[in-house]
C-alpha atoms as a PDB file:
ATOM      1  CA  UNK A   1      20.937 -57.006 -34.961  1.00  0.00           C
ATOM      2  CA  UNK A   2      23.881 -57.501 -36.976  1.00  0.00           C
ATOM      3  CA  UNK A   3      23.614 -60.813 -39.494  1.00  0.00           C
ATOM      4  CA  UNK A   4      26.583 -63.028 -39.199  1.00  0.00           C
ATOM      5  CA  UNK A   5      28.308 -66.294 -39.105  1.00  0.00           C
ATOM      6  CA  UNK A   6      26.384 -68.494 -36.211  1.00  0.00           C
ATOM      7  CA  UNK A   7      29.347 -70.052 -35.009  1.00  0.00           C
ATOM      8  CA  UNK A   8      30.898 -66.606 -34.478  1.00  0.00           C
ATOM      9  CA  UNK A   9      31.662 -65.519 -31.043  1.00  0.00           C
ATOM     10  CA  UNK A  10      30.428 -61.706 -31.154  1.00  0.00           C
ATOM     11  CA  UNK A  11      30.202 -60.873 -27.090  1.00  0.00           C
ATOM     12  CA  UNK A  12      30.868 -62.433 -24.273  1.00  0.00           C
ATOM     13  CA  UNK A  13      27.950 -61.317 -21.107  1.00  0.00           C
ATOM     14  CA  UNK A  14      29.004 -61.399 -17.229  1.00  0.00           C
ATOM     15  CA  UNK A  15      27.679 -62.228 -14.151  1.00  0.00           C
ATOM     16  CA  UNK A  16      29.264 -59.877 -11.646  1.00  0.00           C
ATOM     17  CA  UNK A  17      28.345 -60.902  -7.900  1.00  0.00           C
ATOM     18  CA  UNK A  18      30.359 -64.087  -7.191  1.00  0.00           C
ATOM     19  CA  UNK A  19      32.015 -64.372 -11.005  1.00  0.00           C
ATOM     20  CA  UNK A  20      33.316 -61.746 -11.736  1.00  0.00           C
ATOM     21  CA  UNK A  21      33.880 -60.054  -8.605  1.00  0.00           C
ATOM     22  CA  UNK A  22      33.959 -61.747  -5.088  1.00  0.00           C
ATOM     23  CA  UNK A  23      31.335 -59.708  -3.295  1.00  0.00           C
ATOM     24  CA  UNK A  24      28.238 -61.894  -2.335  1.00  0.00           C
ATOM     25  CA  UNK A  25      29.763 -61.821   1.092  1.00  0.00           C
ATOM     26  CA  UNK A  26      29.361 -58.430   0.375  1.00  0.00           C
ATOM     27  CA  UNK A  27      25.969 -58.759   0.128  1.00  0.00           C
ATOM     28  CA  UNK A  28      25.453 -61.306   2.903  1.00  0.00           C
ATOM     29  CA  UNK A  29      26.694 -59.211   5.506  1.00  0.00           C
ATOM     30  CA  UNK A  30      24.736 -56.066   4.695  1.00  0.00           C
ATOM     31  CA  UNK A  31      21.583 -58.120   4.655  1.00  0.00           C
ATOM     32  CA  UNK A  32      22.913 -59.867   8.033  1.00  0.00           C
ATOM     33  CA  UNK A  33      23.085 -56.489   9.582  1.00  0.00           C
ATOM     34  CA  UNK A  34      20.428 -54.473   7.980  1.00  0.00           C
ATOM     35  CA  UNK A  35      18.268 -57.677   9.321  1.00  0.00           C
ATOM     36  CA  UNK A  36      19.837 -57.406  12.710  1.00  0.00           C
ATOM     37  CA  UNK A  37      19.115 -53.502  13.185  1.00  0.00           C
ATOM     38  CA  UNK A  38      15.734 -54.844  13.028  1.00  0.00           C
ATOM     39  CA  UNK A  39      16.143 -57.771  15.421  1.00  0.00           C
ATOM     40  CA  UNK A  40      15.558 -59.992  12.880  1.00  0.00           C
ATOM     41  CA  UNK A  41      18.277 -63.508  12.840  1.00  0.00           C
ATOM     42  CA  UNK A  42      19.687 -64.091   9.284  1.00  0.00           C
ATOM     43  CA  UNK A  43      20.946 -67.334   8.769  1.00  0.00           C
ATOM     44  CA  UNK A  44      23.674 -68.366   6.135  1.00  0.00           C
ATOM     45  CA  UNK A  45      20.392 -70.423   3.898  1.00  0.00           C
ATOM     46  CA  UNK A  46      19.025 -67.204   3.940  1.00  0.00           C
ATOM     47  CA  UNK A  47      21.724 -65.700   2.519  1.00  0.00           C
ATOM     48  CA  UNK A  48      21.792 -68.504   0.064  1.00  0.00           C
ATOM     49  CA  UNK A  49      18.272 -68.005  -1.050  1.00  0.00           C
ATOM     50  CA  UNK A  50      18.941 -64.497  -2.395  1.00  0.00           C
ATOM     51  CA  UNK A  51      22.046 -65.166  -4.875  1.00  0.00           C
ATOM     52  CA  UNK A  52      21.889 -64.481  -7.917  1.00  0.00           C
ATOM     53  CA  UNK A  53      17.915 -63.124  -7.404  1.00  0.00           C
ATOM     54  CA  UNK A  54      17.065 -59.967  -8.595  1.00  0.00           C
ATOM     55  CA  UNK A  55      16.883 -57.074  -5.622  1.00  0.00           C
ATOM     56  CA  UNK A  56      12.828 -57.108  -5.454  1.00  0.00           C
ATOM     57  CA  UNK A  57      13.299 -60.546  -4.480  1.00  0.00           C
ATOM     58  CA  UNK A  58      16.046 -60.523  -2.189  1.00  0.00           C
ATOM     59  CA  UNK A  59      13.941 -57.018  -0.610  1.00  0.00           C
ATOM     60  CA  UNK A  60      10.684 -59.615  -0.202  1.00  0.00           C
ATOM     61  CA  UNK A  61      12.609 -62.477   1.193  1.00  0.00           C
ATOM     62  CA  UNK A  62      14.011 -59.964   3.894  1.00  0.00           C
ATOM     63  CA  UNK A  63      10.296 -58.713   4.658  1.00  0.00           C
ATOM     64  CA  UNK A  64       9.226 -62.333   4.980  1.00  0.00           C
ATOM     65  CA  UNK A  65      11.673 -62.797   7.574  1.00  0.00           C
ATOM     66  CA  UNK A  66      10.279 -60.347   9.213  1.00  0.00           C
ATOM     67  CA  UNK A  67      12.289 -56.489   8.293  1.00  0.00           C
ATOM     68  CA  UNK A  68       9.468 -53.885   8.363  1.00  0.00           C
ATOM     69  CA  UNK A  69      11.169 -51.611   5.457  1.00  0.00           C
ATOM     70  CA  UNK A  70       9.342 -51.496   2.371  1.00  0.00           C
ATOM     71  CA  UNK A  71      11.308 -53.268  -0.763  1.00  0.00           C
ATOM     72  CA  UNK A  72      12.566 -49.815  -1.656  1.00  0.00           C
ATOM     73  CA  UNK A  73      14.355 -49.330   1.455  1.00  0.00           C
ATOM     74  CA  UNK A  74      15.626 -52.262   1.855  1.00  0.00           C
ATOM     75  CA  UNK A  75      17.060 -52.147  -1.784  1.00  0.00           C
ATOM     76  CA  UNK A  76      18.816 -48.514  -1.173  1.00  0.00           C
ATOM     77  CA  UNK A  77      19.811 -50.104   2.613  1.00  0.00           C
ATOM     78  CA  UNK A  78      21.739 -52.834   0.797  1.00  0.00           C
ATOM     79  CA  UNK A  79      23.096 -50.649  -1.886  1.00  0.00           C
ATOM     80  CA  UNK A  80      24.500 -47.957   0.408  1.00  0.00           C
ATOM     81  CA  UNK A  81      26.360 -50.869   2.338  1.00  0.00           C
ATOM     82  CA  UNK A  82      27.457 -52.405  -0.417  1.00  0.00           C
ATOM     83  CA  UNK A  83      28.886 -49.329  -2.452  1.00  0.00           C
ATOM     84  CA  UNK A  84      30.476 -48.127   0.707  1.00  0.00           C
ATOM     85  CA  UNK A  85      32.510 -51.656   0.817  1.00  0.00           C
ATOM     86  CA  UNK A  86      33.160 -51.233  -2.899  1.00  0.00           C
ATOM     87  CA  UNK A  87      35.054 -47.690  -2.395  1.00  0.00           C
ATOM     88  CA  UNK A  88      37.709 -49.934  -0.395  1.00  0.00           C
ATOM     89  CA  UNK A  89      38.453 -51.474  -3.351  1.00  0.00           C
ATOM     90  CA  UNK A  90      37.130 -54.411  -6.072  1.00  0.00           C
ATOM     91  CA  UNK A  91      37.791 -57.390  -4.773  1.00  0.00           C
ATOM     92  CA  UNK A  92      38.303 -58.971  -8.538  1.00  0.00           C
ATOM     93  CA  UNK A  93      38.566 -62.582  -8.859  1.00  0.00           C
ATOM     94  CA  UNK A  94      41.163 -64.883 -10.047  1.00  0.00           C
ATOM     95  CA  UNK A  95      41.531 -64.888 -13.791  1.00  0.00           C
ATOM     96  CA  UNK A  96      38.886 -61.825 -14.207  1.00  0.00           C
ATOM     97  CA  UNK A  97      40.735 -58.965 -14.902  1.00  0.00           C
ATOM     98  CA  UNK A  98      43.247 -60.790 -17.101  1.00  0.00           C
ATOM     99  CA  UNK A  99      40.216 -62.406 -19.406  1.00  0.00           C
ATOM    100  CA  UNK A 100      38.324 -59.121 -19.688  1.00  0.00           C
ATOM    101  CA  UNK A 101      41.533 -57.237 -20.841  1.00  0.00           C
ATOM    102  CA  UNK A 102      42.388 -60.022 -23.595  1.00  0.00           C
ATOM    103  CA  UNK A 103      38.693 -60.069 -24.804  1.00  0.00           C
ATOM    104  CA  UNK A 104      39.119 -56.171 -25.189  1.00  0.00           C
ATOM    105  CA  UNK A 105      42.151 -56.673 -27.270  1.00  0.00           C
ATOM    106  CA  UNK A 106      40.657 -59.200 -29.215  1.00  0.00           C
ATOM    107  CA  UNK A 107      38.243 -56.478 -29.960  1.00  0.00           C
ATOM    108  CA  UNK A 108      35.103 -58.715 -28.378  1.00  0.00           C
ATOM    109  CA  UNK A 109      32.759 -56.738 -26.877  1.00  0.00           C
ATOM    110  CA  UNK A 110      31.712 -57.635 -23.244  1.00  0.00           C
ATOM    111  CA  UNK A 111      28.764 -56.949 -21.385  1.00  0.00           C
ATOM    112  CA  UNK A 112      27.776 -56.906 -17.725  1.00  0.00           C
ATOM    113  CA  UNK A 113      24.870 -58.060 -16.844  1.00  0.00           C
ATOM    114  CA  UNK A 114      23.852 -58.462 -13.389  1.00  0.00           C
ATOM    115  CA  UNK A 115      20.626 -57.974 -10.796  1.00  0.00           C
ATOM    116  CA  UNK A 116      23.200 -55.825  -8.527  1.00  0.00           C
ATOM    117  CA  UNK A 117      21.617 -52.044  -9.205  1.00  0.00           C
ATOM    118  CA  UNK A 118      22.975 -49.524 -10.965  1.00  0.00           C
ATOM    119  CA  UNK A 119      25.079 -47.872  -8.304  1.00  0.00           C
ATOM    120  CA  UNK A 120      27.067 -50.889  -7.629  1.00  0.00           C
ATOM    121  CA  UNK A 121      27.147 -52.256 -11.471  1.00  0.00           C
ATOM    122  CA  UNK A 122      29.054 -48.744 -12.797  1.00  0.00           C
ATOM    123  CA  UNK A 123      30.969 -48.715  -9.741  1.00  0.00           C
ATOM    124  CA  UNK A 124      32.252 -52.392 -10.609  1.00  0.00           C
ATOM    125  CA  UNK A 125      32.145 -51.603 -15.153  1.00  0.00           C
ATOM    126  CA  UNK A 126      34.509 -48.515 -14.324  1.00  0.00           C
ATOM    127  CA  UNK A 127      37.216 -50.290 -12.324  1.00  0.00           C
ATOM    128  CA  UNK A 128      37.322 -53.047 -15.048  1.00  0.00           C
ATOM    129  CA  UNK A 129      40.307 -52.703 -17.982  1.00  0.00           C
ATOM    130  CA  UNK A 130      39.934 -50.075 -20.428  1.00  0.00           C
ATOM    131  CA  UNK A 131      37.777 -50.638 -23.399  1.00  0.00           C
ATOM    132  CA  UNK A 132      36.091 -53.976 -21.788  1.00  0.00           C
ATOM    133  CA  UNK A 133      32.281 -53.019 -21.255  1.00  0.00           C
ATOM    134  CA  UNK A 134      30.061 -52.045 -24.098  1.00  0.00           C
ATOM    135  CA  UNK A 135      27.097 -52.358 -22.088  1.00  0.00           C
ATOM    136  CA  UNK A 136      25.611 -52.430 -18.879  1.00  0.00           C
ATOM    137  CA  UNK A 137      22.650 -53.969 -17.849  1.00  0.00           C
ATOM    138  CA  UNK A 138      21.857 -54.051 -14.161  1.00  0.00           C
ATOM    139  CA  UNK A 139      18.682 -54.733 -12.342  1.00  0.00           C
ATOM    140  CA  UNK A 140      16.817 -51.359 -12.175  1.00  0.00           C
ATOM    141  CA  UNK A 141      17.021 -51.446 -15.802  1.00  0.00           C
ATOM    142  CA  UNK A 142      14.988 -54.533 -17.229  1.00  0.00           C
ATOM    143  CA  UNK A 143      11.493 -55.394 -16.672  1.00  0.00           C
ATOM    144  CA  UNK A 144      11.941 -58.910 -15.142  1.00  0.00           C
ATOM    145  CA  UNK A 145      15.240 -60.145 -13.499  1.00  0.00           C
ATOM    146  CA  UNK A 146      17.074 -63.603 -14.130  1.00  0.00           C
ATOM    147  CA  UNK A 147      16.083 -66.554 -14.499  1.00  0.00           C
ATOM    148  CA  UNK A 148      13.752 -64.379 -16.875  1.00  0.00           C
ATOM    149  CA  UNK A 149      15.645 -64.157 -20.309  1.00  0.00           C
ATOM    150  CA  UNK A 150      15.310 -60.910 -20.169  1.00  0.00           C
ATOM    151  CA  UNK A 151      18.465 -59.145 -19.261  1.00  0.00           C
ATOM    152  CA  UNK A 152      20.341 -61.180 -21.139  1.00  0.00           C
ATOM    153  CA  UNK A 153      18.400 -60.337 -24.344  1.00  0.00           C
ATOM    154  CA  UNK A 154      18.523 -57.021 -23.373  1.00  0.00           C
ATOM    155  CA  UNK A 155      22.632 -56.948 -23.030  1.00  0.00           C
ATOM    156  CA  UNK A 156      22.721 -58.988 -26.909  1.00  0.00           C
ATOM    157  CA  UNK A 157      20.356 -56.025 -28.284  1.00  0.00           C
ATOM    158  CA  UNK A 158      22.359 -53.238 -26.722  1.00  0.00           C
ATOM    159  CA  UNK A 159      25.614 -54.868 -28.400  1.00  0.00           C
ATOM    160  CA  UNK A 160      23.791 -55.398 -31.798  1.00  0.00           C
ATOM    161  CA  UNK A 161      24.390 -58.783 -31.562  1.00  0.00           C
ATOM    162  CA  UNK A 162      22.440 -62.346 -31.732  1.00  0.00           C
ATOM    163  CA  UNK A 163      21.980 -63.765 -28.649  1.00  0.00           C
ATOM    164  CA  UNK A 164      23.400 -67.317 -30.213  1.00  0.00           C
ATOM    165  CA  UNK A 165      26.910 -65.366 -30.882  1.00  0.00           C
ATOM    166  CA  UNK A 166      26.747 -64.771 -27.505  1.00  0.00           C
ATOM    167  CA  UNK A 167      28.797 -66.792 -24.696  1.00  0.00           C
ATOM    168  CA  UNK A 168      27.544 -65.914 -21.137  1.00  0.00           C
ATOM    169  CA  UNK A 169      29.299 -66.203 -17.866  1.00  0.00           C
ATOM    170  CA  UNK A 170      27.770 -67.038 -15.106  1.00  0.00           C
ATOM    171  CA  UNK A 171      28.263 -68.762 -11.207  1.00  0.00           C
ATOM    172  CA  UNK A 172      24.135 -68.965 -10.039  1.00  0.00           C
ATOM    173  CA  UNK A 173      21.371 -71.188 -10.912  1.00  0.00           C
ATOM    174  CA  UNK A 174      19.007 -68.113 -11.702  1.00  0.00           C
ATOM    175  CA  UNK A 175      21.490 -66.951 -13.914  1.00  0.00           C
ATOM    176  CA  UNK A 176      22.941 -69.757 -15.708  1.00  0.00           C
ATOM    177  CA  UNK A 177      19.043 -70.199 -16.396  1.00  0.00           C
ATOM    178  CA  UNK A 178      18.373 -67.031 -16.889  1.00  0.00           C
ATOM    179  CA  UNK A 179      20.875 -66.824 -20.119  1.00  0.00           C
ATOM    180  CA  UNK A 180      20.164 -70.554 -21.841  1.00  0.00           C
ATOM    181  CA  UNK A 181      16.704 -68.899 -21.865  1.00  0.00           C
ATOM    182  CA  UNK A 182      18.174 -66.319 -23.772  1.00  0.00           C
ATOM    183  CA  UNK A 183      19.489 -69.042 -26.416  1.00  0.00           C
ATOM    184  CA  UNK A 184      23.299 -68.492 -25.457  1.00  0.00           C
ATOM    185  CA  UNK A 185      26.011 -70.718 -24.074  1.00  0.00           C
ATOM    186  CA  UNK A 186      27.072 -70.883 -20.580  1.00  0.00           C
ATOM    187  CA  UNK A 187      30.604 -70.854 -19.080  1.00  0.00           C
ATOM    188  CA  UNK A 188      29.490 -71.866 -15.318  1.00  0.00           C
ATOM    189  CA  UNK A 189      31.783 -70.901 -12.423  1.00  0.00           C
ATOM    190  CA  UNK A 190      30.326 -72.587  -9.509  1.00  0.00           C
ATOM    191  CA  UNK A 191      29.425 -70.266  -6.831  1.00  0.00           C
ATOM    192  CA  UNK A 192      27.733 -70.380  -3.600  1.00  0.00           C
ATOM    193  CA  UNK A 193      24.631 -72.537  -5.386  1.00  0.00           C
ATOM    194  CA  UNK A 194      26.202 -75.025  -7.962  1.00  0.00           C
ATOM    195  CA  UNK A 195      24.270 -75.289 -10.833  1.00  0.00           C
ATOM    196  CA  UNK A 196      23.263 -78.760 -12.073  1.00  0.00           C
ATOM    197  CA  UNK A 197      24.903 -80.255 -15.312  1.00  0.00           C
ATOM    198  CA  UNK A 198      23.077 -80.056 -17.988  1.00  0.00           C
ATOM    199  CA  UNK A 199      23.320 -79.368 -21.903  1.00  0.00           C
ATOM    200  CA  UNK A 200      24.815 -75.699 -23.026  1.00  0.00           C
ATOM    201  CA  UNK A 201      26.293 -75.595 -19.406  1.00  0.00           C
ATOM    202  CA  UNK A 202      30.655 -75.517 -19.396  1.00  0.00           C
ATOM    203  CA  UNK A 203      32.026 -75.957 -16.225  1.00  0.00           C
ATOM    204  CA  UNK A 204      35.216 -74.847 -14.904  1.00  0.00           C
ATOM    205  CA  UNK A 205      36.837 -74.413 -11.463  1.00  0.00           C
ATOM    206  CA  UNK A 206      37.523 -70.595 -12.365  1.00  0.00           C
ATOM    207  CA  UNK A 207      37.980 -67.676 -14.650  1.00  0.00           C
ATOM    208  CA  UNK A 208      41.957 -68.930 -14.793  1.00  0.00           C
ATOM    209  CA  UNK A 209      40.962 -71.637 -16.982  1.00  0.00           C
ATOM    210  CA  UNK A 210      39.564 -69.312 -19.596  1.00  0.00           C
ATOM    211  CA  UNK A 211      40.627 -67.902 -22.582  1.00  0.00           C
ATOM    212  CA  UNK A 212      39.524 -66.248 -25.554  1.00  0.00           C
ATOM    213  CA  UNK A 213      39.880 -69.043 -27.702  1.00  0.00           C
ATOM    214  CA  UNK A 214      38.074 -71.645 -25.067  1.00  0.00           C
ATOM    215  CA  UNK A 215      35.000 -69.058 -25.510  1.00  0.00           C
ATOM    216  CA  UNK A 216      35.348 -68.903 -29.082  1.00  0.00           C
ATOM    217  CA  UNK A 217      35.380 -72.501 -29.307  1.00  0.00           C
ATOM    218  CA  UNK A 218      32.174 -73.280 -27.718  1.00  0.00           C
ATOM    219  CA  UNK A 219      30.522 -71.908 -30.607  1.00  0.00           C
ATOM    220  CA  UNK A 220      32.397 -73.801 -32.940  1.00  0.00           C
ATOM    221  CA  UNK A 221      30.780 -77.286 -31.654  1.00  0.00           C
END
């Protein structure tokens, strides 16, 4: 990793599902009707339970309710849906296109970092602005999912970076836990689970309220 000023803001690491992108109804609905094939009732708390959990665990909360697919089919189940839904087009949100492509010109490096798989991470890192993601990590890629530190560590080393120069952005509980772990500051855009308020945690309403410069700054405190 590349030695440098600690207050420097070197890369700035992204949620996707519900941050970035607006597509945890994505997922909702294709684990309401993959549960329903099965006859199996999924309720909106179940839903809930899964966001921002890495795939095994959203796979094992689905068997617990009762769908008799093993994890893997359940994972490439959910996938398939949600790709398919993706090839309609990226349902960005407010703010996230415009901060990724000023970030780029700044010449900051951003990473994506999600528990979404593979398929549906590149699908989502190719539609963003030219020149915005340096790395990818998704799921199927890192021994242990958020709130584990690990894929955020894993994003920081891909960059070349120190995970303190880091600034991540994230809307879960597993996540926003998942990168303080990881020793970085959290921008916090409260999604379907709010996060509590704590220290290292920056709130705002959404991505329109930030800039390059906000980011920069909360490394400068």
């Amino acid at each position: 990793m590349t030695s440098t000023d600690p207050h420097e803001l070197k890369a700035v690491l992204w949620d996707m599902d519900g941050t970035l992108v607006d597509t945890e109804p994505f997922w909702m609905a294709a684990q309401r009707d993959l549960a329903g094939t099965h006859g199996v009732e999924w309720t909106a708390d179940n839903g809930r339970s899964t966001v921002g959990q890495a795939m095994q665990v959203s796979a094992a909360i689905l068997q617990h309710h009762g769908v008799p697919l093993s994890a893997e089919e359940i994972i490439n189940d959910l996938l398939r849906r949600v790709v398919a839904k993706l090839e309609e087009g990226i349902p960005w949100l407010p703010g996230a296109e415009r901060i990724l492509a000023e970030l780029a010109a700044a010449r900051i490096p951003s990473a994506l970092v999600t528990m979404a798989f593979s398929p549906v991470a590149t699908r989502v890192a190719s539609a963003a602005p030219i020149g915005t993601f340096h790395a990818v990590v998704a799921g199927d890629m890192v021994p242990q999912g958020k709130p584990h530190p690990a894929p955020y560590l894993a994003a920081a080393e891909l960059l070349g970076v120190e995970p303190s120069n880091c600034v991540a952005v994230e809307d879960s509980v597993s996540g926003t836990t998942s990168a303080q772990a990881a020793g970085m500051e959290v921008v916090v855009v409260p999604g379907v689970v709010r996060p509590s308020a704590a220290a290292g945690r920056h709130f705002v309403t959404s991505l329109e309220a930030v800039t390059v410069e906000s980011l920069r700054n909360l490394l400068r405190r």
